[in-house]
PDB file of N, CA and C in Angstrom:
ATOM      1  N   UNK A   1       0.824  -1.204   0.000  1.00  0.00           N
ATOM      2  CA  UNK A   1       0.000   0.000   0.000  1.00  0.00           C
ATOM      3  C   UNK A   1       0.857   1.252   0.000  1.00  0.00           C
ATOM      4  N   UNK A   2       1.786   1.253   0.092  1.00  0.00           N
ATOM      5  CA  UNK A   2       3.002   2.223  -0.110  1.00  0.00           C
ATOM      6  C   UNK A   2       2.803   2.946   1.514  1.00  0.00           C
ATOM      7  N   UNK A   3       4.061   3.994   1.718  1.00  0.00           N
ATOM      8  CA  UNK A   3       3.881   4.595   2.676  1.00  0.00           C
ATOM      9  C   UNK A   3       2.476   4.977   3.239  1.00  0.00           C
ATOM     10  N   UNK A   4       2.400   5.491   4.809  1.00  0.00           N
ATOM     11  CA  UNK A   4       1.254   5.456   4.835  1.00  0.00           C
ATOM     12  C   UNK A   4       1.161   7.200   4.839  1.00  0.00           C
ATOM     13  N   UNK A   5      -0.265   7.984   5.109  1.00  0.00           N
ATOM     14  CA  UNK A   5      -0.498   9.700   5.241  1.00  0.00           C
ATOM     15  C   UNK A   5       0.589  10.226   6.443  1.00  0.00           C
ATOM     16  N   UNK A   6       0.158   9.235   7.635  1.00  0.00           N
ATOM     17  CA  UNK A   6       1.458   9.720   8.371  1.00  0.00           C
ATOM     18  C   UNK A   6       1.462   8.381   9.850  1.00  0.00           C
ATOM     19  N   UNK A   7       2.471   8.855  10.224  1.00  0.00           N
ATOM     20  CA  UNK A   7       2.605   7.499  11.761  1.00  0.00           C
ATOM     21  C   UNK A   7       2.728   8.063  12.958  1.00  0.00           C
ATOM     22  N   UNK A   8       2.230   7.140  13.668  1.00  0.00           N
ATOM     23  CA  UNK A   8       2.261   7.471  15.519  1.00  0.00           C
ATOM     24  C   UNK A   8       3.203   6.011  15.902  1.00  0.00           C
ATOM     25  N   UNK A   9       4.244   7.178  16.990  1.00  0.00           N
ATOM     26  CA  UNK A   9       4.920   5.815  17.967  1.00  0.00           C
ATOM     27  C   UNK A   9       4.765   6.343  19.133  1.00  0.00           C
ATOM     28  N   UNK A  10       4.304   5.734  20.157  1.00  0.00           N
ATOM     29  CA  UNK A  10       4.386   5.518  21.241  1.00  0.00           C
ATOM     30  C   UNK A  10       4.258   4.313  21.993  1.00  0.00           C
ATOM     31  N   UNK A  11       4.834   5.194  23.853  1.00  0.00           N
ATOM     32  CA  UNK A  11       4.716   4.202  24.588  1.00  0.00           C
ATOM     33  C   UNK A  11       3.661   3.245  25.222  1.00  0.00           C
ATOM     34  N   UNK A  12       3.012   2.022  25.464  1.00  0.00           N
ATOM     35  CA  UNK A  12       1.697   1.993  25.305  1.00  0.00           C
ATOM     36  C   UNK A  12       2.415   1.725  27.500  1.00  0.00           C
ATOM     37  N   UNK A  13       1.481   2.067  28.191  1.00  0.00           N
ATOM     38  CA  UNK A  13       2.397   1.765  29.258  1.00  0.00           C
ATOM     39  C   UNK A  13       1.204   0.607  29.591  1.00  0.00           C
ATOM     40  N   UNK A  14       1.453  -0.613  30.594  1.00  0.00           N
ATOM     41  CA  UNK A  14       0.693  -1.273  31.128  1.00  0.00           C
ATOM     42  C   UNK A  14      -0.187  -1.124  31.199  1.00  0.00           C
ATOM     43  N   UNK A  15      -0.438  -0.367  32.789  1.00  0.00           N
ATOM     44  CA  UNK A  15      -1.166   0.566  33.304  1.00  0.00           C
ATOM     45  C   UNK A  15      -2.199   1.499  32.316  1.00  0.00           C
ATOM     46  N   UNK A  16      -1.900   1.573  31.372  1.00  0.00           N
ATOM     47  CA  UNK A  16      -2.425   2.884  30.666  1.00  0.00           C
ATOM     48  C   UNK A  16      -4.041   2.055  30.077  1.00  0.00           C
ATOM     49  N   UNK A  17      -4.751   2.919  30.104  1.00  0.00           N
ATOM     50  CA  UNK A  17      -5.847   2.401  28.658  1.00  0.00           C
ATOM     51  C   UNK A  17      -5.486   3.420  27.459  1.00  0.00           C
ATOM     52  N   UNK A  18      -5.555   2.343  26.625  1.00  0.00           N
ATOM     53  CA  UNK A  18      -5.345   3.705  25.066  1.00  0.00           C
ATOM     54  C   UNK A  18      -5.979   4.793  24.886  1.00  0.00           C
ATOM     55  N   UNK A  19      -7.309   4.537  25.472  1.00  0.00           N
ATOM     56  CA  UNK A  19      -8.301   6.116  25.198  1.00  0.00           C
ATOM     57  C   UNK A  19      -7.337   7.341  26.205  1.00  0.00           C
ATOM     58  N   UNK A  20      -7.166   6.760  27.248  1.00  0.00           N
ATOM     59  CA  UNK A  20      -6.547   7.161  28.437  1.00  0.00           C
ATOM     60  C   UNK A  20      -4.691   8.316  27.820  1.00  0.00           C
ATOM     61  N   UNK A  21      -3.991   6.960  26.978  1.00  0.00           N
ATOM     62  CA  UNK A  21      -3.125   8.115  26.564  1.00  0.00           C
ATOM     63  C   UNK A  21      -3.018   8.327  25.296  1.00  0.00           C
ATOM     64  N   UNK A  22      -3.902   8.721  24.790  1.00  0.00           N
ATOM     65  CA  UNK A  22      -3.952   9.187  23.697  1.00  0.00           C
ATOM     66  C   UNK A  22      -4.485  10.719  24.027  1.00  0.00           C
ATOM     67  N   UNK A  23      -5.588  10.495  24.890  1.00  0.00           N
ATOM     68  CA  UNK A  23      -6.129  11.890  25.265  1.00  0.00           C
ATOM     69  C   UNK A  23      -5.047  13.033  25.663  1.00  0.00           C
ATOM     70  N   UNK A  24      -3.745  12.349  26.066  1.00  0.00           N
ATOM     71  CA  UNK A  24      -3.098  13.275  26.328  1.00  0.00           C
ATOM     72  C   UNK A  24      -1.766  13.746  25.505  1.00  0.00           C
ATOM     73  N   UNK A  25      -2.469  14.525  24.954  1.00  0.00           N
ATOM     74  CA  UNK A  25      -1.936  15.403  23.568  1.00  0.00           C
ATOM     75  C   UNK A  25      -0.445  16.185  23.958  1.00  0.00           C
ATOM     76  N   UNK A  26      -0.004  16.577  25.580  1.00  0.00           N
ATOM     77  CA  UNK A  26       0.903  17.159  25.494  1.00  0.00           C
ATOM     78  C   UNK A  26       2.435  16.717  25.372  1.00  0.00           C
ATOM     79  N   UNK A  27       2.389  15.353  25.088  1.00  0.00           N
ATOM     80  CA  UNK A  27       3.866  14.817  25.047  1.00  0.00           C
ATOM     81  C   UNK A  27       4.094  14.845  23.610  1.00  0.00           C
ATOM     82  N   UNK A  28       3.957  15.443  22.563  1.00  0.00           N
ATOM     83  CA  UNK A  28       3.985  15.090  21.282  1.00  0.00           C
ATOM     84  C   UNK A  28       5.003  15.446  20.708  1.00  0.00           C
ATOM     85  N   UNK A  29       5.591  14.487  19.826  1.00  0.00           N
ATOM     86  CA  UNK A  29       6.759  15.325  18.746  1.00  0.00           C
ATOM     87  C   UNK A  29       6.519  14.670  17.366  1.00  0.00           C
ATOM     88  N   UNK A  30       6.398  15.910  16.495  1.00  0.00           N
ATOM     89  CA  UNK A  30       6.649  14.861  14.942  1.00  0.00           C
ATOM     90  C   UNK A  30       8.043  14.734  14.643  1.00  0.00           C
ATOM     91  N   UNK A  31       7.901  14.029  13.662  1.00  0.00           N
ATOM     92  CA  UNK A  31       9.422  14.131  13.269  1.00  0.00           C
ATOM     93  C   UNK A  31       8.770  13.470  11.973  1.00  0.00           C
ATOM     94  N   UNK A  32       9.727  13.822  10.571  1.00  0.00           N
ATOM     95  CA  UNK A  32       9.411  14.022   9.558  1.00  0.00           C
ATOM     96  C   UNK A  32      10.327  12.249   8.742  1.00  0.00           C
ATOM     97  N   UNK A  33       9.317  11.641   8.141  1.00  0.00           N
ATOM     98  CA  UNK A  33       9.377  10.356   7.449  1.00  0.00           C
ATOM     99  C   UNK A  33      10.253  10.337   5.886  1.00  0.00           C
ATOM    100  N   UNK A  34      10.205  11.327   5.495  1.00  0.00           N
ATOM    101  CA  UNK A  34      10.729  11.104   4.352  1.00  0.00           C
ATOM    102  C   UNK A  34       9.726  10.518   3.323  1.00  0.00           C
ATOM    103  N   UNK A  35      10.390  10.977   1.678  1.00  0.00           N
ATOM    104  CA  UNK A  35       9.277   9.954   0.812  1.00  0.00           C
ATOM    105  C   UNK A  35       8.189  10.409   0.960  1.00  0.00           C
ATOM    106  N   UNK A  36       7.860  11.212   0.920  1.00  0.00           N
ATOM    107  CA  UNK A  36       5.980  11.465   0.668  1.00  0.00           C
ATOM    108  C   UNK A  36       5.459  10.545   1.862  1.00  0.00           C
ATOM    109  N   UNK A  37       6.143  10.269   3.043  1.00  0.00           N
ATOM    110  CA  UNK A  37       5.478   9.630   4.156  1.00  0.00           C
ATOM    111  C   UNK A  37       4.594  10.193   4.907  1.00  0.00           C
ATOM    112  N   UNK A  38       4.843  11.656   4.893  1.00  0.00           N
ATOM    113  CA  UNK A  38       4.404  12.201   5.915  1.00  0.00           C
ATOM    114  C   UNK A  38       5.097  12.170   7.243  1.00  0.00           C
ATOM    115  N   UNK A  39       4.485  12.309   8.971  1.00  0.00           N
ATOM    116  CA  UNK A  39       5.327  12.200   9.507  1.00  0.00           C
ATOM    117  C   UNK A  39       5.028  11.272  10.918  1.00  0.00           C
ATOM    118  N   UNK A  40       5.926  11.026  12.016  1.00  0.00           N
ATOM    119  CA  UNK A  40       5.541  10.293  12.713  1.00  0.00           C
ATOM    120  C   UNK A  40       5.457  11.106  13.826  1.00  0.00           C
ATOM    121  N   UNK A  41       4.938  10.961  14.779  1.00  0.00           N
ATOM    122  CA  UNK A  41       4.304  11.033  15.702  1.00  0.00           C
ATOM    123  C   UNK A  41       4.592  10.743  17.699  1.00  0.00           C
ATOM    124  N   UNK A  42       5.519  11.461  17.981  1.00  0.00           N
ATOM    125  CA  UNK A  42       6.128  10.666  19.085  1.00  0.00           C
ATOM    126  C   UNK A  42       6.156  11.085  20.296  1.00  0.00           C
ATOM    127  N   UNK A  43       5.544  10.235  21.575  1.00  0.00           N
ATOM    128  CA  UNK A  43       5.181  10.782  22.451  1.00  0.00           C
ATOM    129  C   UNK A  43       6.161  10.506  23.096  1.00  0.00           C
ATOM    130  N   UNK A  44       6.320  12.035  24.233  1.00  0.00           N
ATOM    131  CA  UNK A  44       8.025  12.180  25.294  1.00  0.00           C
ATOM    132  C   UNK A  44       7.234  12.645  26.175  1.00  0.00           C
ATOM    133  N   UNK A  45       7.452  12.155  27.415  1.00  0.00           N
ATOM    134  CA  UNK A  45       7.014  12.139  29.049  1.00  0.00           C
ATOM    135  C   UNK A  45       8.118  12.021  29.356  1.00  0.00           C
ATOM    136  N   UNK A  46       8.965  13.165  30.024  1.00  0.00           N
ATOM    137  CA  UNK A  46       9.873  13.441  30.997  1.00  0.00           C
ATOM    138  C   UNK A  46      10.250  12.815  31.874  1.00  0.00           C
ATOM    139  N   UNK A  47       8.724  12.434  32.410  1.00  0.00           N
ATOM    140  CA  UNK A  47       8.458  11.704  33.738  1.00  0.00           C
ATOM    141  C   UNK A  47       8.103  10.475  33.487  1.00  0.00           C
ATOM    142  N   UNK A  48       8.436   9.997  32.374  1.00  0.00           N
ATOM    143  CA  UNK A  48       8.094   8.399  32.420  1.00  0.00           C
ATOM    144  C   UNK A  48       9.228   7.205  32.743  1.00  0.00           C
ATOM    145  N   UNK A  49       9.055   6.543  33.673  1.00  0.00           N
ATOM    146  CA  UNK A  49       9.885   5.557  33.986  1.00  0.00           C
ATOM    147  C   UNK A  49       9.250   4.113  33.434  1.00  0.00           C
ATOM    148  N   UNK A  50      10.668   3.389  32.413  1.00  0.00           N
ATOM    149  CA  UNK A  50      10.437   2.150  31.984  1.00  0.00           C
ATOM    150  C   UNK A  50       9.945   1.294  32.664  1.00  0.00           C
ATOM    151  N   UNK A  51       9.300   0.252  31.960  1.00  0.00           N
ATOM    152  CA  UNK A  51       8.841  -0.843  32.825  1.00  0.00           C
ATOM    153  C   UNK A  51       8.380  -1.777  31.750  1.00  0.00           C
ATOM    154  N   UNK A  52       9.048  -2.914  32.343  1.00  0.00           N
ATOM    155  CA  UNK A  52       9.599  -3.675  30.924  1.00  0.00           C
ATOM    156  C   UNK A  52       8.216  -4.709  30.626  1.00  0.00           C
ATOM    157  N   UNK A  53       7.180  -4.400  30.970  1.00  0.00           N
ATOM    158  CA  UNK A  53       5.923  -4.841  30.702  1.00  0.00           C
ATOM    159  C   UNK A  53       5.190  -3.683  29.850  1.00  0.00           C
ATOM    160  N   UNK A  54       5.823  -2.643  29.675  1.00  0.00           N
ATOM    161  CA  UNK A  54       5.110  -1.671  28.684  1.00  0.00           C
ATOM    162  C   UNK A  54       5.473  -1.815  27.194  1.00  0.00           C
ATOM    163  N   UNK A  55       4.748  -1.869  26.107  1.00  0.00           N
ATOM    164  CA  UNK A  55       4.786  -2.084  25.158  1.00  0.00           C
ATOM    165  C   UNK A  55       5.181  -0.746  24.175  1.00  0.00           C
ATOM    166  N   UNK A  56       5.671  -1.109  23.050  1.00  0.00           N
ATOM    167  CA  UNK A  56       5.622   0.414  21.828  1.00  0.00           C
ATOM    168  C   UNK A  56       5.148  -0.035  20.966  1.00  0.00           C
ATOM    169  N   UNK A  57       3.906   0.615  20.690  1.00  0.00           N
ATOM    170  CA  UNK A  57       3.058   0.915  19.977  1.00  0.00           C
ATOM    171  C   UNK A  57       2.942   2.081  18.732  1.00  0.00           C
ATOM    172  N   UNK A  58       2.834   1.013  17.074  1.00  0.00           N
ATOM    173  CA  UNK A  58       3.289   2.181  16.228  1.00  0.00           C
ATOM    174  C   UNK A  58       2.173   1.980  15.398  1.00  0.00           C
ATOM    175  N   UNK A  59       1.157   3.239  14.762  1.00  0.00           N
ATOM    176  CA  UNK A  59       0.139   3.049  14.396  1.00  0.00           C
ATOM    177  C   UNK A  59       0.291   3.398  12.607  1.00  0.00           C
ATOM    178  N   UNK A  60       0.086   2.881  12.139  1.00  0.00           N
ATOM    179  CA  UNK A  60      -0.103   3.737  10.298  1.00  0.00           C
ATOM    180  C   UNK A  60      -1.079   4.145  10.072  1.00  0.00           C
ATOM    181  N   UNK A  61      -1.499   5.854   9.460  1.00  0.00           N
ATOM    182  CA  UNK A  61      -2.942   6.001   9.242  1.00  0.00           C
ATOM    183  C   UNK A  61      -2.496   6.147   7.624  1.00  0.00           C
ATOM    184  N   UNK A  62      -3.365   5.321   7.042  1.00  0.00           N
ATOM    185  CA  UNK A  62      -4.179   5.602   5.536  1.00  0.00           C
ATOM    186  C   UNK A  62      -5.186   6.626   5.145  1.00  0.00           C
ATOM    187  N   UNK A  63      -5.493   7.541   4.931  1.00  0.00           N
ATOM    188  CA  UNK A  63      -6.466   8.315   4.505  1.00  0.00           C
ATOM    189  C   UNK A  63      -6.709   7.965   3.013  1.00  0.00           C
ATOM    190  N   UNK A  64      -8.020   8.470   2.361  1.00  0.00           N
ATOM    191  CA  UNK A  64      -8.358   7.872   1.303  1.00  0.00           C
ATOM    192  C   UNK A  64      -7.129   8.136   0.108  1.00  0.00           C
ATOM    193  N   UNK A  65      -6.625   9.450   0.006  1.00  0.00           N
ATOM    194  CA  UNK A  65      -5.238   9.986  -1.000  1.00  0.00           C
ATOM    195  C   UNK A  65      -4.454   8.578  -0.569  1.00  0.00           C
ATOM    196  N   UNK A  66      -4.154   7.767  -0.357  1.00  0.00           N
ATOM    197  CA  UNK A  66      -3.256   6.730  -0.027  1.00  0.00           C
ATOM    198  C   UNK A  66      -3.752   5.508  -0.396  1.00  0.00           C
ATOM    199  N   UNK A  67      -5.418   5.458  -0.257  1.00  0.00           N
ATOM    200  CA  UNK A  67      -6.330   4.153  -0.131  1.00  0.00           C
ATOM    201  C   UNK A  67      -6.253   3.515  -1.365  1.00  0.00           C
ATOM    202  N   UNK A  68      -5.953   2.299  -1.918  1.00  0.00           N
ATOM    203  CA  UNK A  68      -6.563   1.682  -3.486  1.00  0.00           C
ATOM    204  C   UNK A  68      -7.929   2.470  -3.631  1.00  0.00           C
ATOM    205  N   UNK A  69      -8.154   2.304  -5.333  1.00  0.00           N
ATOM    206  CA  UNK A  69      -9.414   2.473  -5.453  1.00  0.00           C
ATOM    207  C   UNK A  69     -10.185   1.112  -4.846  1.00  0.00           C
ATOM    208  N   UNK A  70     -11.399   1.449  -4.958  1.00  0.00           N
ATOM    209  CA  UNK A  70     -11.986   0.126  -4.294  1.00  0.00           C
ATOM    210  C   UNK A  70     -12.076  -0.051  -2.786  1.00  0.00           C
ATOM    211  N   UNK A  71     -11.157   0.493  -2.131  1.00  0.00           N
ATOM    212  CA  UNK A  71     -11.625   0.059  -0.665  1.00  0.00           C
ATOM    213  C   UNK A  71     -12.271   1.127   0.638  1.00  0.00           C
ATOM    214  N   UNK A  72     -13.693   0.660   1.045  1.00  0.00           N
ATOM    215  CA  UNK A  72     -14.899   1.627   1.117  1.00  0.00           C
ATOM    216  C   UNK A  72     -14.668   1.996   2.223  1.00  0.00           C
ATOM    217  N   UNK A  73     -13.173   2.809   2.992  1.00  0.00           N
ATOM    218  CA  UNK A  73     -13.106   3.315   4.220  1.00  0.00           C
ATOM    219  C   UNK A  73     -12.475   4.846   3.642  1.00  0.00           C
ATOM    220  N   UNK A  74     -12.581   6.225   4.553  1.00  0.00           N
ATOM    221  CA  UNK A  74     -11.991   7.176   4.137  1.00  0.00           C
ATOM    222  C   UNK A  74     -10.587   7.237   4.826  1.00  0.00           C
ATOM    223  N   UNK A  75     -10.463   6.096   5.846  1.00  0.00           N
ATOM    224  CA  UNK A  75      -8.811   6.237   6.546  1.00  0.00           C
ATOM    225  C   UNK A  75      -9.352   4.600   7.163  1.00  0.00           C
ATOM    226  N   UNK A  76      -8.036   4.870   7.430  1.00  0.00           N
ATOM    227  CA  UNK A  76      -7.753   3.016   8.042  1.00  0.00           C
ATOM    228  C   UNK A  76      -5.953   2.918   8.513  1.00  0.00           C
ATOM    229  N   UNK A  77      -6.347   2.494   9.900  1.00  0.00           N
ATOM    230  CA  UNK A  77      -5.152   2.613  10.640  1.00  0.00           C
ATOM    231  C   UNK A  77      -4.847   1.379  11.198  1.00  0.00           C
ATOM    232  N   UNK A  78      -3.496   0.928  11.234  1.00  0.00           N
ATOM    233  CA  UNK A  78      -3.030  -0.392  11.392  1.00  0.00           C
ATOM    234  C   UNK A  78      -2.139  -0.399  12.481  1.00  0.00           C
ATOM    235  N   UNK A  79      -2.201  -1.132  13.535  1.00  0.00           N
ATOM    236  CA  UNK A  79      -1.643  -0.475  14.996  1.00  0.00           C
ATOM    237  C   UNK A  79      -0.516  -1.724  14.934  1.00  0.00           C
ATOM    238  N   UNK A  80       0.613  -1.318  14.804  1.00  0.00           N
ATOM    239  CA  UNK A  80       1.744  -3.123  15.516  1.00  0.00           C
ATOM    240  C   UNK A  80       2.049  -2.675  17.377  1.00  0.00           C
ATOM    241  N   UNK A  81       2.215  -3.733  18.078  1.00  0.00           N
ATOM    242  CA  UNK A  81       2.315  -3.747  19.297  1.00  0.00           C
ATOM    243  C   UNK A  81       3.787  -4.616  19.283  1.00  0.00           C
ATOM    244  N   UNK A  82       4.640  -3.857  20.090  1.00  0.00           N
ATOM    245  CA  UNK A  82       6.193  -4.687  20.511  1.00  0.00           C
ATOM    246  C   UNK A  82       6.164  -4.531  22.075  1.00  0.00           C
ATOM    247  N   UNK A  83       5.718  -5.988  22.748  1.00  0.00           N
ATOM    248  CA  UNK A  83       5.956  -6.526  24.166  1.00  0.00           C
ATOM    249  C   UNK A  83       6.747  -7.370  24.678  1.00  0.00           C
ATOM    250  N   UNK A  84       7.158  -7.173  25.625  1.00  0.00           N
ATOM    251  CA  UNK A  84       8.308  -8.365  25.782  1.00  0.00           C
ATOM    252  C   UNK A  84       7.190  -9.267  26.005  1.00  0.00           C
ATOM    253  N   UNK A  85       7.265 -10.932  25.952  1.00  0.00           N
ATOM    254  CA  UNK A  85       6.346 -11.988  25.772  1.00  0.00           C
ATOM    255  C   UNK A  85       5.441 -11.899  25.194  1.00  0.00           C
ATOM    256  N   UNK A  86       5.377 -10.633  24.329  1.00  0.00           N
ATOM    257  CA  UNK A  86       4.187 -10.886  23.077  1.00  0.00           C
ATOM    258  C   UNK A  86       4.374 -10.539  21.519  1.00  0.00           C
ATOM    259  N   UNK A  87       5.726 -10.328  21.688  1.00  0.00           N
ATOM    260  CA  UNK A  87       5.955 -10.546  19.971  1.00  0.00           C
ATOM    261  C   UNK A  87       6.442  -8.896  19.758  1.00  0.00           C
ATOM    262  N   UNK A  88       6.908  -8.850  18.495  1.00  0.00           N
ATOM    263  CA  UNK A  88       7.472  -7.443  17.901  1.00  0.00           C
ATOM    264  C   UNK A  88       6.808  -7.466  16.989  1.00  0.00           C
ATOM    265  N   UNK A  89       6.462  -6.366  16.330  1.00  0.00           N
ATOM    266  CA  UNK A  89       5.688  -5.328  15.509  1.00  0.00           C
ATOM    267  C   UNK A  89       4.522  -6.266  14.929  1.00  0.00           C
ATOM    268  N   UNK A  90       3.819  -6.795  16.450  1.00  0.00           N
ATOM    269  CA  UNK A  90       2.227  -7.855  15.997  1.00  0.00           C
ATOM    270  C   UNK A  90       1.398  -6.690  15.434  1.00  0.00           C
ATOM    271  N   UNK A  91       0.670  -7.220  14.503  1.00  0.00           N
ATOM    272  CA  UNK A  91      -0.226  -6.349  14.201  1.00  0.00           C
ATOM    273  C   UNK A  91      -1.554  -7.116  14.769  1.00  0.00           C
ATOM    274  N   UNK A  92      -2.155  -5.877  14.908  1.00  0.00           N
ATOM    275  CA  UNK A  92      -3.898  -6.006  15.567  1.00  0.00           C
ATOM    276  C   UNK A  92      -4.666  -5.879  14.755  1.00  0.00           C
ATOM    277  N   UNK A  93      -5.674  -7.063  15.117  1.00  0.00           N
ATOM    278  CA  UNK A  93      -5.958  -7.120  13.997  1.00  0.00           C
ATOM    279  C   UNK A  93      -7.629  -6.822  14.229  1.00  0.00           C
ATOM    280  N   UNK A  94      -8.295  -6.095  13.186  1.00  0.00           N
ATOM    281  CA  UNK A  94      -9.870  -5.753  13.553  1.00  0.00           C
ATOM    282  C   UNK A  94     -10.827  -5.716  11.948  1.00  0.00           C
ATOM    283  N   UNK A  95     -12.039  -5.802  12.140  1.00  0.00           N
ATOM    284  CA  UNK A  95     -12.343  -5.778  11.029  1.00  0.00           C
ATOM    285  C   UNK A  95     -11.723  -5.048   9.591  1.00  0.00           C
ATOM    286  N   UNK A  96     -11.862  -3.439  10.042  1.00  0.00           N
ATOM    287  CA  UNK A  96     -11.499  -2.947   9.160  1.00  0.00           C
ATOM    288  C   UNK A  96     -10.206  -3.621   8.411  1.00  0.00           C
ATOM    289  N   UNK A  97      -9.209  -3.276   9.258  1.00  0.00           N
ATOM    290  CA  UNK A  97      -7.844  -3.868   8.652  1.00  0.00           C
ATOM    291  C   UNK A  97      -7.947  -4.884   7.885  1.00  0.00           C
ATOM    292  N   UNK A  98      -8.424  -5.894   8.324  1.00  0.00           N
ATOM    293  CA  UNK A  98      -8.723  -7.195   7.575  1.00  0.00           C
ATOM    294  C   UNK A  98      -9.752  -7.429   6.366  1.00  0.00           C
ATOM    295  N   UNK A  99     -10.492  -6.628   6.417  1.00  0.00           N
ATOM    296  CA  UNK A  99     -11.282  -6.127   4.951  1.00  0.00           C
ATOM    297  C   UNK A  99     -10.308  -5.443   3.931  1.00  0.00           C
ATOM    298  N   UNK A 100      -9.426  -4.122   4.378  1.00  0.00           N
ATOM    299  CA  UNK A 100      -8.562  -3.608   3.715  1.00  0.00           C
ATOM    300  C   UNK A 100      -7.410  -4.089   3.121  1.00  0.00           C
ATOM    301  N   UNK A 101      -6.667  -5.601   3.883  1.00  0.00           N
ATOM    302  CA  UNK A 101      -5.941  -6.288   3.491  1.00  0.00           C
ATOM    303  C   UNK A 101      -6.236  -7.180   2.531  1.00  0.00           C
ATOM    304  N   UNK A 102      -7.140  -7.841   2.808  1.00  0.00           N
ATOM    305  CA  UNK A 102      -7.865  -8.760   1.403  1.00  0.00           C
ATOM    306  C   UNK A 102      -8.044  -8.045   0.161  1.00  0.00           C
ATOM    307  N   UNK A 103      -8.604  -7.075   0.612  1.00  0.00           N
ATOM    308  CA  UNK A 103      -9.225  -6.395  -1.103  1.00  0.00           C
ATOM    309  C   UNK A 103      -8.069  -6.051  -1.244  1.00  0.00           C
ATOM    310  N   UNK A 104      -6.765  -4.990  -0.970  1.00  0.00           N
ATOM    311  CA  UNK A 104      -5.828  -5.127  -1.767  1.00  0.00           C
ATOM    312  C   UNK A 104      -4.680  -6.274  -1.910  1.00  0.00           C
ATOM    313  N   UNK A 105      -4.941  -7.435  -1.216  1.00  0.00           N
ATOM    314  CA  UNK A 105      -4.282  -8.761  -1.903  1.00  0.00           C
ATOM    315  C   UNK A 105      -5.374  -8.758  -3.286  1.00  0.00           C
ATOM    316  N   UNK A 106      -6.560  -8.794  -3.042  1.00  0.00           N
ATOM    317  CA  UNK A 106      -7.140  -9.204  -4.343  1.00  0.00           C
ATOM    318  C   UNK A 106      -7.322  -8.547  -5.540  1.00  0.00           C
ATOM    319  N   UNK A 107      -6.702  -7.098  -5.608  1.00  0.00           N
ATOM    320  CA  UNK A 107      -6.457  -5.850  -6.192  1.00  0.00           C
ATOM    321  C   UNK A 107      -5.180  -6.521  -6.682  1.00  0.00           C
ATOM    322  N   UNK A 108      -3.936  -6.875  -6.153  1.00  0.00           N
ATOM    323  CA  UNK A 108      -2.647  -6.999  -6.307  1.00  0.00           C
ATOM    324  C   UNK A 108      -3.095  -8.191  -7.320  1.00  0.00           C
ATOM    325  N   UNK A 109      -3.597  -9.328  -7.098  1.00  0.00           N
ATOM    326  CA  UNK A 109      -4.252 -10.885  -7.809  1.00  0.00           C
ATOM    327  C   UNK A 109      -4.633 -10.405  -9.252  1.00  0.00           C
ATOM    328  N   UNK A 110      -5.739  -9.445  -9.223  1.00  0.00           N
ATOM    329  CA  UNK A 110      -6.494  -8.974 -10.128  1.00  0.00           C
ATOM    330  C   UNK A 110      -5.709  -8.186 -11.210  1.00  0.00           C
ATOM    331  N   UNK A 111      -4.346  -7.692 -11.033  1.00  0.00           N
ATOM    332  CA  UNK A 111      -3.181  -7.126 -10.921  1.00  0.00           C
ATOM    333  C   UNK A 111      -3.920  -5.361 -11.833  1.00  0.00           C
ATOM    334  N   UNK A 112      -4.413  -5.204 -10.740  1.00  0.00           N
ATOM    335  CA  UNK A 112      -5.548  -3.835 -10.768  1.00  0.00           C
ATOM    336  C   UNK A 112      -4.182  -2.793 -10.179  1.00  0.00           C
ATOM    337  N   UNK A 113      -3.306  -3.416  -9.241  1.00  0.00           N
ATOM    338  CA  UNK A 113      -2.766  -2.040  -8.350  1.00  0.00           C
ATOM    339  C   UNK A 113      -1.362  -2.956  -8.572  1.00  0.00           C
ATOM    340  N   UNK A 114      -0.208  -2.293  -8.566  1.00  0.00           N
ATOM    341  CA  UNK A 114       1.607  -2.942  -8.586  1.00  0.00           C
ATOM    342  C   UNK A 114       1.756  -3.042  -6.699  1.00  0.00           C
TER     343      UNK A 114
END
């Protein structure tokens, strides 16, 4: 699907619920992707101390300028999770994503998109 509109990394902490830190907008830094990527997204807490049960969490958003033709979302974001005992850059997986992945495997099949 080529680069994505732009990316988020952060820390996902244990403790945390996602609604929880996401809401909090003031740790933010972009920093710039290169390539028509757009940019990423990176949250810095001063005050955050590691804890090796916290995960990093890196999200890709698609907006439609990015989307194949054909696939009926206006953005679509693909979250990987890196935990210690749960794997590096897993992706999560939810409807959308998994609708969006098929149709462009079957776009790529159809050889509609390179």
């Amino acid at each position: 699907m080529g680069p994505p509109s732009y990316a988020d990394r952060a820390i996902q902490k244990q403790s945390e619920d996602l609604m929880t830190r996401l809401g909090n907008a003031s740790n933010i830094t972009q920093v710039s992707l290169g390539h028509g990527a757009g940019s990423v997204t990176v949250h810095n807490d001063p005050a955050y101390v590691p804890n090796p049960m916290d995960a990093t969490e890196e999200s890709w958003y698609y907006r439609s300028d990015r989307l194949p033709k054909g696939i009926p979302f206006s953005e679509i974001v693909f979250q990987f999770v890196t935990r210690k005992g749960y794997g590096e850059n897993v992706l999560t997986k939810d409807p959308r994503q998994l609708t969006t992945l098929a149709k462009v495997q079957q776009l790529i099949r159809d050889r509609r998109i390179d």
